[in-house]
C-alpha atoms as a PDB file:
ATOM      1  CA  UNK A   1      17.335  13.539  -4.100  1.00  0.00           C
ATOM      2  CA  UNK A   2      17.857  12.695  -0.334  1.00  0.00           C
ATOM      3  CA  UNK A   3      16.286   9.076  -0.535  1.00  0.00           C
ATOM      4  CA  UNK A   4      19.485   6.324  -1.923  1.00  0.00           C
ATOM      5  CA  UNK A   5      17.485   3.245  -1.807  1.00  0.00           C
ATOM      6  CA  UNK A   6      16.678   0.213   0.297  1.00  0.00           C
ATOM      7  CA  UNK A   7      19.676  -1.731   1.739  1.00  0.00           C
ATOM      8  CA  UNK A   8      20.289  -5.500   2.710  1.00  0.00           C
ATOM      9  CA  UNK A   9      20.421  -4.334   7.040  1.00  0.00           C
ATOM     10  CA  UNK A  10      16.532  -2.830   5.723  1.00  0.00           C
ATOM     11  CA  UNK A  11      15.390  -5.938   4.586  1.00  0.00           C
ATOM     12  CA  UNK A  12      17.618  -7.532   8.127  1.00  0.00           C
ATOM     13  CA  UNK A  13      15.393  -5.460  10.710  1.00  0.00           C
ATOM     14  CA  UNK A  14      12.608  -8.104  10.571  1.00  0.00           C
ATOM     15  CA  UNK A  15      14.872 -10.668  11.658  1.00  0.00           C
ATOM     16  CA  UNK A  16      15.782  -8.541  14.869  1.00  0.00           C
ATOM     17  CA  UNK A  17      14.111 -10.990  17.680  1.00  0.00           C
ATOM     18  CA  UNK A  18      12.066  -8.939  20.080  1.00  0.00           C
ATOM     19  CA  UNK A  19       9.402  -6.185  19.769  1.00  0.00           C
ATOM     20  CA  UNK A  20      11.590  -2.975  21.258  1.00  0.00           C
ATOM     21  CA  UNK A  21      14.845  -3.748  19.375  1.00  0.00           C
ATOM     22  CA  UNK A  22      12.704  -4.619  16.239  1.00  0.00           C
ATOM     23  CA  UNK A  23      11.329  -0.847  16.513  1.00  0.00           C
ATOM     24  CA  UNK A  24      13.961   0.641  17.422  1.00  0.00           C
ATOM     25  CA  UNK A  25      15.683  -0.469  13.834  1.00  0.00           C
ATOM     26  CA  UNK A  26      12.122   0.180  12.135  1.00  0.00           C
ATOM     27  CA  UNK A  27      12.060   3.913  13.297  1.00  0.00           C
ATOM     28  CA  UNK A  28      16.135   4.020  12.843  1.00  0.00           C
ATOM     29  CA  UNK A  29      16.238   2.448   9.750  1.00  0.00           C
ATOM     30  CA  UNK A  30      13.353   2.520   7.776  1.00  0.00           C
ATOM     31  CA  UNK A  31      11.177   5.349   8.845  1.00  0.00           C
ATOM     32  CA  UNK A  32      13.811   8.262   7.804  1.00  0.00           C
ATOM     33  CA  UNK A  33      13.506   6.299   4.787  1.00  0.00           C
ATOM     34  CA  UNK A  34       9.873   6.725   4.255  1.00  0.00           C
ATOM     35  CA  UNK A  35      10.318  10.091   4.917  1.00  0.00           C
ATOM     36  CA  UNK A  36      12.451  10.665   2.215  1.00  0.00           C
ATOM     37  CA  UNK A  37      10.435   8.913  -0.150  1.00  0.00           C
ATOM     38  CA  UNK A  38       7.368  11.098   0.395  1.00  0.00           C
ATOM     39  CA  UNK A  39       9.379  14.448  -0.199  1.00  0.00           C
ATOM     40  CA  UNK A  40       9.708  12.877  -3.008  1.00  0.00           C
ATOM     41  CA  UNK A  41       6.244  11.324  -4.567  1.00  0.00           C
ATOM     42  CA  UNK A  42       3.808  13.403  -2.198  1.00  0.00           C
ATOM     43  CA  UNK A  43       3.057  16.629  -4.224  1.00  0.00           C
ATOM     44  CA  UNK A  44       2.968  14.424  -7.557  1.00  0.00           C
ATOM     45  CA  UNK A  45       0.695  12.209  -6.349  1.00  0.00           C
ATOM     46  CA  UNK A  46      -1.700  14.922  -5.168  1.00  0.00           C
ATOM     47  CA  UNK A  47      -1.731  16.670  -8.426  1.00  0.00           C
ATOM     48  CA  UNK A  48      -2.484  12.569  -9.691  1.00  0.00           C
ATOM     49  CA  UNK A  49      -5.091  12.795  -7.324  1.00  0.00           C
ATOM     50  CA  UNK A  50      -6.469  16.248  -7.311  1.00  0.00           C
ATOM     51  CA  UNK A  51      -6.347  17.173  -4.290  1.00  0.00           C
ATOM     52  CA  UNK A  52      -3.775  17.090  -0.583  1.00  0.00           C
ATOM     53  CA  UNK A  53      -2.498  14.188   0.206  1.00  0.00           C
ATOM     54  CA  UNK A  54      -1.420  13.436   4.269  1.00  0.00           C
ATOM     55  CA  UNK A  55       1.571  10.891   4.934  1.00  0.00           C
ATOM     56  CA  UNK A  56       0.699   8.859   8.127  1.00  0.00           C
ATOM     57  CA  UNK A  57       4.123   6.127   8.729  1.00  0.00           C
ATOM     58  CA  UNK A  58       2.893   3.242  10.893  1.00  0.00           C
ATOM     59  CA  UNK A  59       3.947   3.328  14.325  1.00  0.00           C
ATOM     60  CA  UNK A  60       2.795   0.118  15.509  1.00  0.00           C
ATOM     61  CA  UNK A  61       1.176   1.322  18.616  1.00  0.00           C
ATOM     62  CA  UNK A  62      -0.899  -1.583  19.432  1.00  0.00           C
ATOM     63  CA  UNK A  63       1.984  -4.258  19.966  1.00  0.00           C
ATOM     64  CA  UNK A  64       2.979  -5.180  23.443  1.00  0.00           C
ATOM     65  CA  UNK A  65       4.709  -8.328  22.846  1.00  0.00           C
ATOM     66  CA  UNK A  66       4.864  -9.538  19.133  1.00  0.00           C
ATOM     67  CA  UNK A  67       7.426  -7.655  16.736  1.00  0.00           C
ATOM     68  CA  UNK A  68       5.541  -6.470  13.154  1.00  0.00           C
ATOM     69  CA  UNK A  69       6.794  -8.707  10.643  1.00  0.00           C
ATOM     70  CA  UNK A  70       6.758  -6.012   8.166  1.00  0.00           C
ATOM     71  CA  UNK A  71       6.049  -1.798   8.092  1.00  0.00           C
ATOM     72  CA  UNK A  72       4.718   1.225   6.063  1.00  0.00           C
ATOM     73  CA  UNK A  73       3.642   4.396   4.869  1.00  0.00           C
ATOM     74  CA  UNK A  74       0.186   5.357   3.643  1.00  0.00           C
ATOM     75  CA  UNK A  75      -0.993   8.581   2.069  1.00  0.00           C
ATOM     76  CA  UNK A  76      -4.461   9.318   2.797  1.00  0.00           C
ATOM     77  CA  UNK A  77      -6.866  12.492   2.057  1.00  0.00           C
ATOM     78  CA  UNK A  78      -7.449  12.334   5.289  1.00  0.00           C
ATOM     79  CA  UNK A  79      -5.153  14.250   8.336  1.00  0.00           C
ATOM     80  CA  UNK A  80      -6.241  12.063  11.286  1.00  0.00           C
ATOM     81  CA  UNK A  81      -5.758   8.442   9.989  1.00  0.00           C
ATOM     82  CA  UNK A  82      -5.772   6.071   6.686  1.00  0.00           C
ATOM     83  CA  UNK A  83      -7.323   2.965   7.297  1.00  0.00           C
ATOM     84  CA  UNK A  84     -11.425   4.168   7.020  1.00  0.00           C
ATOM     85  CA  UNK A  85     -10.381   5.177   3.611  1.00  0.00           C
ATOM     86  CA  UNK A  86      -8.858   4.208   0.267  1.00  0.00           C
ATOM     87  CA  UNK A  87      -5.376   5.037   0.361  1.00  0.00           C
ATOM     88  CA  UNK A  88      -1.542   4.431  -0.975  1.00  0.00           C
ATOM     89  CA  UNK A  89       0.604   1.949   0.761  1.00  0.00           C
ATOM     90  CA  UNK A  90       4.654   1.712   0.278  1.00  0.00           C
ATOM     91  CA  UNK A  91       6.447  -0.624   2.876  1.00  0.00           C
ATOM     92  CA  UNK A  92       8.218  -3.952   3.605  1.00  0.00           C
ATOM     93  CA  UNK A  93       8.421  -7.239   4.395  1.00  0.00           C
ATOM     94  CA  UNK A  94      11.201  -9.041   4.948  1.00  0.00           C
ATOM     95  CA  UNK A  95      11.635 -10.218   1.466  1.00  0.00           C
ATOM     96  CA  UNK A  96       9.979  -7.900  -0.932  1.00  0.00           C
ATOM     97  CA  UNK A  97       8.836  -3.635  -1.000  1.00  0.00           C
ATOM     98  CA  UNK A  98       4.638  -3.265  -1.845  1.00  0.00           C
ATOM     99  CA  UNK A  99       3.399  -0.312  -3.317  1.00  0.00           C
ATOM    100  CA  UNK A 100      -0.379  -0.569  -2.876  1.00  0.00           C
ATOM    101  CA  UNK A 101      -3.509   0.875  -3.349  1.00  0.00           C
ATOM    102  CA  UNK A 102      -4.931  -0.129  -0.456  1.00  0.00           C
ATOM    103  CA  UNK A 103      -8.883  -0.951   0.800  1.00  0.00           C
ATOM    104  CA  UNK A 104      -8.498  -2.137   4.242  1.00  0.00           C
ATOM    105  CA  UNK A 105     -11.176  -4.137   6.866  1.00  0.00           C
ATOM    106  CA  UNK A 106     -11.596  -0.612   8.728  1.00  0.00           C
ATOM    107  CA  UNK A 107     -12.888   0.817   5.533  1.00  0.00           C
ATOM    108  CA  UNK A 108     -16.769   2.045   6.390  1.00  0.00           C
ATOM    109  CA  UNK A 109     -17.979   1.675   2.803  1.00  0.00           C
ATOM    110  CA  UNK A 110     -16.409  -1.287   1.515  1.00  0.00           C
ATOM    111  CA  UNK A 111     -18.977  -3.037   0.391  1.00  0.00           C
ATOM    112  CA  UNK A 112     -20.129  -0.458  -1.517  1.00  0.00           C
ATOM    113  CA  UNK A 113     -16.614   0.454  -3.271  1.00  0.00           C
ATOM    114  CA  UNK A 114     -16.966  -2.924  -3.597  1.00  0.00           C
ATOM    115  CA  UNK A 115     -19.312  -3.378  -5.419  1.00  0.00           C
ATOM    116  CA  UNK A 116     -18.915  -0.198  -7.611  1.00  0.00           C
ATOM    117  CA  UNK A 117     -15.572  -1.922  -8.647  1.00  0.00           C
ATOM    118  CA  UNK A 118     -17.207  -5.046  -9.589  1.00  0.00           C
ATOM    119  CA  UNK A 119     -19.737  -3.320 -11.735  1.00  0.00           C
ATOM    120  CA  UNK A 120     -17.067  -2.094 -13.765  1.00  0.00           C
ATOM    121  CA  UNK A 121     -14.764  -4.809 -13.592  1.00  0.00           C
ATOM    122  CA  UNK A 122     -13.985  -4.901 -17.014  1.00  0.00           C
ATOM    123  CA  UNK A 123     -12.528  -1.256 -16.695  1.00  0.00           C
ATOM    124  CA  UNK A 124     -10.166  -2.712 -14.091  1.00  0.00           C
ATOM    125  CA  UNK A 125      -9.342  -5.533 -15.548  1.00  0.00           C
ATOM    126  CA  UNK A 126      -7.845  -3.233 -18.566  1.00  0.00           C
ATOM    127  CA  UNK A 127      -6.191  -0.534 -15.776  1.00  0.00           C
ATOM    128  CA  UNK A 128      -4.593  -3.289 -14.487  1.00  0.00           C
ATOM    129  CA  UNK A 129      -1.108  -4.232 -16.105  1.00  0.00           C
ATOM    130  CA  UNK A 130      -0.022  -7.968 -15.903  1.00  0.00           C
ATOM    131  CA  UNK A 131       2.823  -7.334 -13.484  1.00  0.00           C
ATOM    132  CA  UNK A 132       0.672  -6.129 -11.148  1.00  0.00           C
ATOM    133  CA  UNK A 133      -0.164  -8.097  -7.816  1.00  0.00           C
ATOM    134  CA  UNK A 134      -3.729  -8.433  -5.980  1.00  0.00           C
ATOM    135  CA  UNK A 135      -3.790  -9.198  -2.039  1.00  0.00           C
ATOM    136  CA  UNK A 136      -6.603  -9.842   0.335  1.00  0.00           C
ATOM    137  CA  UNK A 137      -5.291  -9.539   3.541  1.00  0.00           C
ATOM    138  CA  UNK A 138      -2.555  -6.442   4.757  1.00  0.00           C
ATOM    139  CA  UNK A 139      -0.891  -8.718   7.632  1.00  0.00           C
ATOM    140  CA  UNK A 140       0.218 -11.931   5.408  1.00  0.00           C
ATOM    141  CA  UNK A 141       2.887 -12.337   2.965  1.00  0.00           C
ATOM    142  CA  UNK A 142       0.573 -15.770   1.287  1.00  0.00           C
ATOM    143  CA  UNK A 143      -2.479 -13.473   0.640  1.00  0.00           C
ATOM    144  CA  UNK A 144      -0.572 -11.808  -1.723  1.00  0.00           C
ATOM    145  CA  UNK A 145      -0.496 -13.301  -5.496  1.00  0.00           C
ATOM    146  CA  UNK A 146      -0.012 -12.036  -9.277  1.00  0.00           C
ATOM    147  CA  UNK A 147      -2.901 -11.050 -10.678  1.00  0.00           C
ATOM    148  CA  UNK A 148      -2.451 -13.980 -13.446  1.00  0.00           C
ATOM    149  CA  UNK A 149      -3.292 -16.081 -10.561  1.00  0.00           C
ATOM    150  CA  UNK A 150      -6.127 -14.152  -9.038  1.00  0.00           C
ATOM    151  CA  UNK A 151     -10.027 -14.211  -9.997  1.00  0.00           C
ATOM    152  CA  UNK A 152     -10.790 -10.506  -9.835  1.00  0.00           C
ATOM    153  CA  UNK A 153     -14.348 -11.272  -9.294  1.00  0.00           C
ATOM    154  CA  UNK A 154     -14.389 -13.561  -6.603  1.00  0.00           C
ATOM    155  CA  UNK A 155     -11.630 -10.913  -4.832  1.00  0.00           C
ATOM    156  CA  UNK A 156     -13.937  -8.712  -5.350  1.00  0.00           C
ATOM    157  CA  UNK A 157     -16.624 -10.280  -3.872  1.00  0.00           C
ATOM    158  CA  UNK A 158     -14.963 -11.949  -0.723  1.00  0.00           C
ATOM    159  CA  UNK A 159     -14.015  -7.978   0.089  1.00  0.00           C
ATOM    160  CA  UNK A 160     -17.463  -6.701  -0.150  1.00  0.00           C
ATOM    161  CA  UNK A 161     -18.959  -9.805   1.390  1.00  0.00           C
ATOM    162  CA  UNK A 162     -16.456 -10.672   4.292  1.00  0.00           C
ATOM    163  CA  UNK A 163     -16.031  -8.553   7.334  1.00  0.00           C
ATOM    164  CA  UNK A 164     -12.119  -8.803   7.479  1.00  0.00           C
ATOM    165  CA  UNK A 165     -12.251  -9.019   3.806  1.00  0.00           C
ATOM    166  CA  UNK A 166      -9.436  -6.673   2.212  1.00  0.00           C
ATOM    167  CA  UNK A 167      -8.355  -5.493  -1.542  1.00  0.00           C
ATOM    168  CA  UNK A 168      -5.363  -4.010  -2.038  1.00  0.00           C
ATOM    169  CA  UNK A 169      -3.398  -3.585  -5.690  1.00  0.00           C
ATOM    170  CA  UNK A 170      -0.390  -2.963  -6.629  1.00  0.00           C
ATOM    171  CA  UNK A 171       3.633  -4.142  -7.671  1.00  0.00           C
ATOM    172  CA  UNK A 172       6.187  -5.931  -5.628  1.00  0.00           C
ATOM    173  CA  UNK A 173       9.942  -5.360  -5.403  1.00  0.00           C
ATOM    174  CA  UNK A 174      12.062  -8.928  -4.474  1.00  0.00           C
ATOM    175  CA  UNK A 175      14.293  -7.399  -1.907  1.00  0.00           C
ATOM    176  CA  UNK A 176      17.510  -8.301  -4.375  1.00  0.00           C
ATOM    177  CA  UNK A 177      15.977  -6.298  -7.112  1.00  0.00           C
ATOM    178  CA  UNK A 178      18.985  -3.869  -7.994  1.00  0.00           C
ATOM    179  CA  UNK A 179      16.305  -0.769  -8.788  1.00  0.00           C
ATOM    180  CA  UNK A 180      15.665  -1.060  -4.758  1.00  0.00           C
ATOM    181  CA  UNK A 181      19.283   0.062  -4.229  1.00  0.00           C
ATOM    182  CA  UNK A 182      18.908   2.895  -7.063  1.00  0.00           C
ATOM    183  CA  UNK A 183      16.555   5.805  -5.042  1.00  0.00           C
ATOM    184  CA  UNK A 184      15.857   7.567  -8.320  1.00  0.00           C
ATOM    185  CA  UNK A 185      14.886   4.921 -10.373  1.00  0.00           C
ATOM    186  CA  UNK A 186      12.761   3.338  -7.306  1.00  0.00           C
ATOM    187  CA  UNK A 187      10.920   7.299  -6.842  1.00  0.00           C
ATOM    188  CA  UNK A 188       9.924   6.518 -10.232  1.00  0.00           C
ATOM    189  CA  UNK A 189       8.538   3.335 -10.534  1.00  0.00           C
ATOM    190  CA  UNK A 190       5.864   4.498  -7.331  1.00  0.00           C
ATOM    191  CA  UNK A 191       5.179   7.278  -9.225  1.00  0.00           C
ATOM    192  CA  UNK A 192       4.760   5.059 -12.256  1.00  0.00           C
ATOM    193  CA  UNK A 193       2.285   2.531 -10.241  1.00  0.00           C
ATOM    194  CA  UNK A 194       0.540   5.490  -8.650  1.00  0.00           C
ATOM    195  CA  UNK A 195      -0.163   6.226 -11.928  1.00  0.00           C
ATOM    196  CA  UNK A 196      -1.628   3.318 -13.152  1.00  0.00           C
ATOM    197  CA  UNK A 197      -4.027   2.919  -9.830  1.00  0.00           C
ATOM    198  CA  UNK A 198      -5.102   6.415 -10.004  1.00  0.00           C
ATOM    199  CA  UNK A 199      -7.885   5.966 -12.016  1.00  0.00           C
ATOM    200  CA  UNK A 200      -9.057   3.213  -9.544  1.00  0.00           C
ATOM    201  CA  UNK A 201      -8.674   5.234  -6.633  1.00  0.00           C
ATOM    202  CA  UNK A 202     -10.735   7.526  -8.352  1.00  0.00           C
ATOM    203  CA  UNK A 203     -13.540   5.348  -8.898  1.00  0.00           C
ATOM    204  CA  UNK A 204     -13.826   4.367  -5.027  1.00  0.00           C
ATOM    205  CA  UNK A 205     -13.524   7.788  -3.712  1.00  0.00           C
ATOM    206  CA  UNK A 206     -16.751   8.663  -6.101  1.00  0.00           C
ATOM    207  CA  UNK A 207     -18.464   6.382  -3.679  1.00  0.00           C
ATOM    208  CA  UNK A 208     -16.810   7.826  -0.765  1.00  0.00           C
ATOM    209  CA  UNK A 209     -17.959  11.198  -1.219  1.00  0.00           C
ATOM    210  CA  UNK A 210     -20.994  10.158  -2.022  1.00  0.00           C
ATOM    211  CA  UNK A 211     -21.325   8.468   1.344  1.00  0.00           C
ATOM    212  CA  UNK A 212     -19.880  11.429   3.375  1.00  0.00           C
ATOM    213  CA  UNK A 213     -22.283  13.575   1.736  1.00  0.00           C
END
């Protein structure tokens, strides 16, 4: 296995003042990284998924003066991009690795994945373990809470209903957990939460394909 882990100087890079020397550590540090992980993850998530899987690593293109305050990988179905459609997230923040599954503002049919998901909400309410976290907004570290602390319904609802309105689920990793450090046991955690959200994912891209088509 080529991936070892996360380190402390990972975690450090978002503390590196300026936009160029912040990406130069990002695409130094972390982005090798990332493309460890997927030889790792991507061919078992696809046979998760059922069909090929494309790794797109954020590159941050629009910046011209503010550094990102954190960075990521998505897996998408899709070759040319991620964000119009459901997809797996694994990045981080200066404090903490997400693995999501991720439903983003760009998505097209958001409102109705949306609402598909809250018509079965009581499906996802049991596919969803009680370690698991629930954000509504990518770009901020508060939007993020435990599920415990989060009214599925009115999530939900503010993603379907509001135009920058996100839902993304999934675990987080403090950045002192030890299993960061350990790139085996980490490989298989994500393939662990992958998993679980599978069955989600599933129920979204129904609606997907039904949209395309």
């Amino acid at each position: 296995m080529s991936f070892k882990g996360f380190s402390t100087k990972d975690f450090e890079t978002f503390d590196i003042d300026g936009l160029e020397p912040r990406m130069e550590a990002i695409q130094t540090r972390i982005q090798p990284k990332f493309e460890e992980i997927s030889n790792e993850i991507k061919s078992d998530l696809e046979v998760l998924v059922g069909n090929e899987m494309y790794l797109h690593i954020a590159r941050h293109l629009r910046r011209t003066k503010n550094p990102p305050a954190d960075t990521w990988m998505a897996f998408s179905h899709n070759n040319r991009g991620y964000k119009k459609h459901p997809h797996f997230q694994i990045g981080l923040f200066d404090d903490h690795v997400f693995v999501w599954l991720a439903y983003i503002y760009e998505l097209p049919g958001k409102k109705d994945m949306a609402s598909m998901m809250l018509s079965n909400i009581g499906q996802l309410k049991e596919t969803i373990p009680a370690s698991y976290m629930v954000s509504t907004d990518h770009t901020k570290k508060s939007a993020s809470k435990s599920i415990h602390d989060v009214n599925l319904e009115d999530a939900l609802t503010r993603f379907r209903d509001v135009k920058k309105g996100e839902f993304l689920i999934g675990r987080h990793f403090k950045s002192d957990d030890p299993l960061l450090a350990d790139g085996e046991a980490f490989i298989q955690e994500v393939k662990n939460t992958f998993e679980t959200l599978v069955p989600i994912y599933h129920m979204s891209m129904k609606e997907e394909i039904t949209k395309e088509g």
